[in-house]
Protein backbone atom coordinates (compact mmCIF):
# COMPACT_ATOMS: atom_id res chain seq x y z
CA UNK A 1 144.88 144.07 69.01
CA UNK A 2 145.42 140.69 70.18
CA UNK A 3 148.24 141.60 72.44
CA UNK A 4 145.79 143.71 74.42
CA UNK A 5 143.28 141.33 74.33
CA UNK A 6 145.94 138.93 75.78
CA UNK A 7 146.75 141.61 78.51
CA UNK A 8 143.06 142.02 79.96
CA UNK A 9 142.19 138.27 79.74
CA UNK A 10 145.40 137.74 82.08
CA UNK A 11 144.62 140.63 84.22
CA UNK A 12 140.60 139.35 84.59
CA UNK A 13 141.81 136.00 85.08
CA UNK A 14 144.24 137.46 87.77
CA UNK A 15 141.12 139.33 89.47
CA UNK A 16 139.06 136.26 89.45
CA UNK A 17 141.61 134.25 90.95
CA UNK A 18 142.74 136.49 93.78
CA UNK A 19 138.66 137.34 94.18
CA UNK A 20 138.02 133.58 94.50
CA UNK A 21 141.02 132.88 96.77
CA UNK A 22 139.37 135.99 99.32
CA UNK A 23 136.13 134.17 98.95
CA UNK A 24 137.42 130.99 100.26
CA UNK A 25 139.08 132.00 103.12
CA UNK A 26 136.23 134.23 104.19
CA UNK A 27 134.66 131.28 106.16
CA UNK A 28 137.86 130.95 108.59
CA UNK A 29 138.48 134.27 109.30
CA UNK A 30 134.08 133.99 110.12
CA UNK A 31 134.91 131.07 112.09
CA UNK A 32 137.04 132.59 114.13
CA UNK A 33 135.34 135.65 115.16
CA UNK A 34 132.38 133.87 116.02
CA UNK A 35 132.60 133.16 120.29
CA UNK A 36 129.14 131.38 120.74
CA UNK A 37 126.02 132.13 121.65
CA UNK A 38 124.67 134.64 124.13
CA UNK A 39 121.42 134.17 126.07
CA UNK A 40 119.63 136.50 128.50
CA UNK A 41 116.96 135.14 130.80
CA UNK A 42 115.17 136.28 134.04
CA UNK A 43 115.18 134.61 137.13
CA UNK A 44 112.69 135.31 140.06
CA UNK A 45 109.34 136.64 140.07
CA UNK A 46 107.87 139.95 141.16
CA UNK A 47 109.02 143.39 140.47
CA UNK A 48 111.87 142.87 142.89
CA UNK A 49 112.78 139.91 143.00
CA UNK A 50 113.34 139.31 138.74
CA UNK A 51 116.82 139.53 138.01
CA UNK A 52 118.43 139.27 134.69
CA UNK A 53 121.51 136.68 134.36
CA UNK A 54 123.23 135.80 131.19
CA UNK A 55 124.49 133.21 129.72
CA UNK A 56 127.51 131.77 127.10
CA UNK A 57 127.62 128.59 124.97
CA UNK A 58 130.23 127.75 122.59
CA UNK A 59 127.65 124.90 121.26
CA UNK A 60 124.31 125.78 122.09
CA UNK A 61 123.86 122.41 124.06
CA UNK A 62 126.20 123.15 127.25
CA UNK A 63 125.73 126.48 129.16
CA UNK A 64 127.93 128.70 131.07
CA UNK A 65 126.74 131.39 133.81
CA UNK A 66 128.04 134.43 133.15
CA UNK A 67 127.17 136.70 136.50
CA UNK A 68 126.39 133.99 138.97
CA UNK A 69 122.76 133.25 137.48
């Protein structure tokens, strides 16, 4: 009996371990897949003359025209 009690502590401790390892390096991987921020905004006023543009900022302070807006 305490053999397999031996055998599923290692194999929960194994679990936890390669569970907590996953969990750790989560934030990276997030990191990495995150490009910025995206922000639409008119420009113009009137039916005709409003014009969407967008926007890209890796920051949130410094902004990038996407389409010429």
């Amino acid at each position: 009996m305490s053999a397999l009690r031996a055998r599923l502590s290692a194999i929960l401790l194994a679990a936890c371990l390669l569970f907590t390892g996953q969990t750790l390096a989560a934030p990276d991987r997030a990191a990495a897949a995150d490009p910025g921020y995206l922000m639409a905004h008119f420009i113009g006023e009137g039916a005709t003359g409003q014009q969407i543009y967008f926007s890209h900022s890796a920051d949130g302070l410094r902004w990038r025209d996407l389409n010429g807006g």
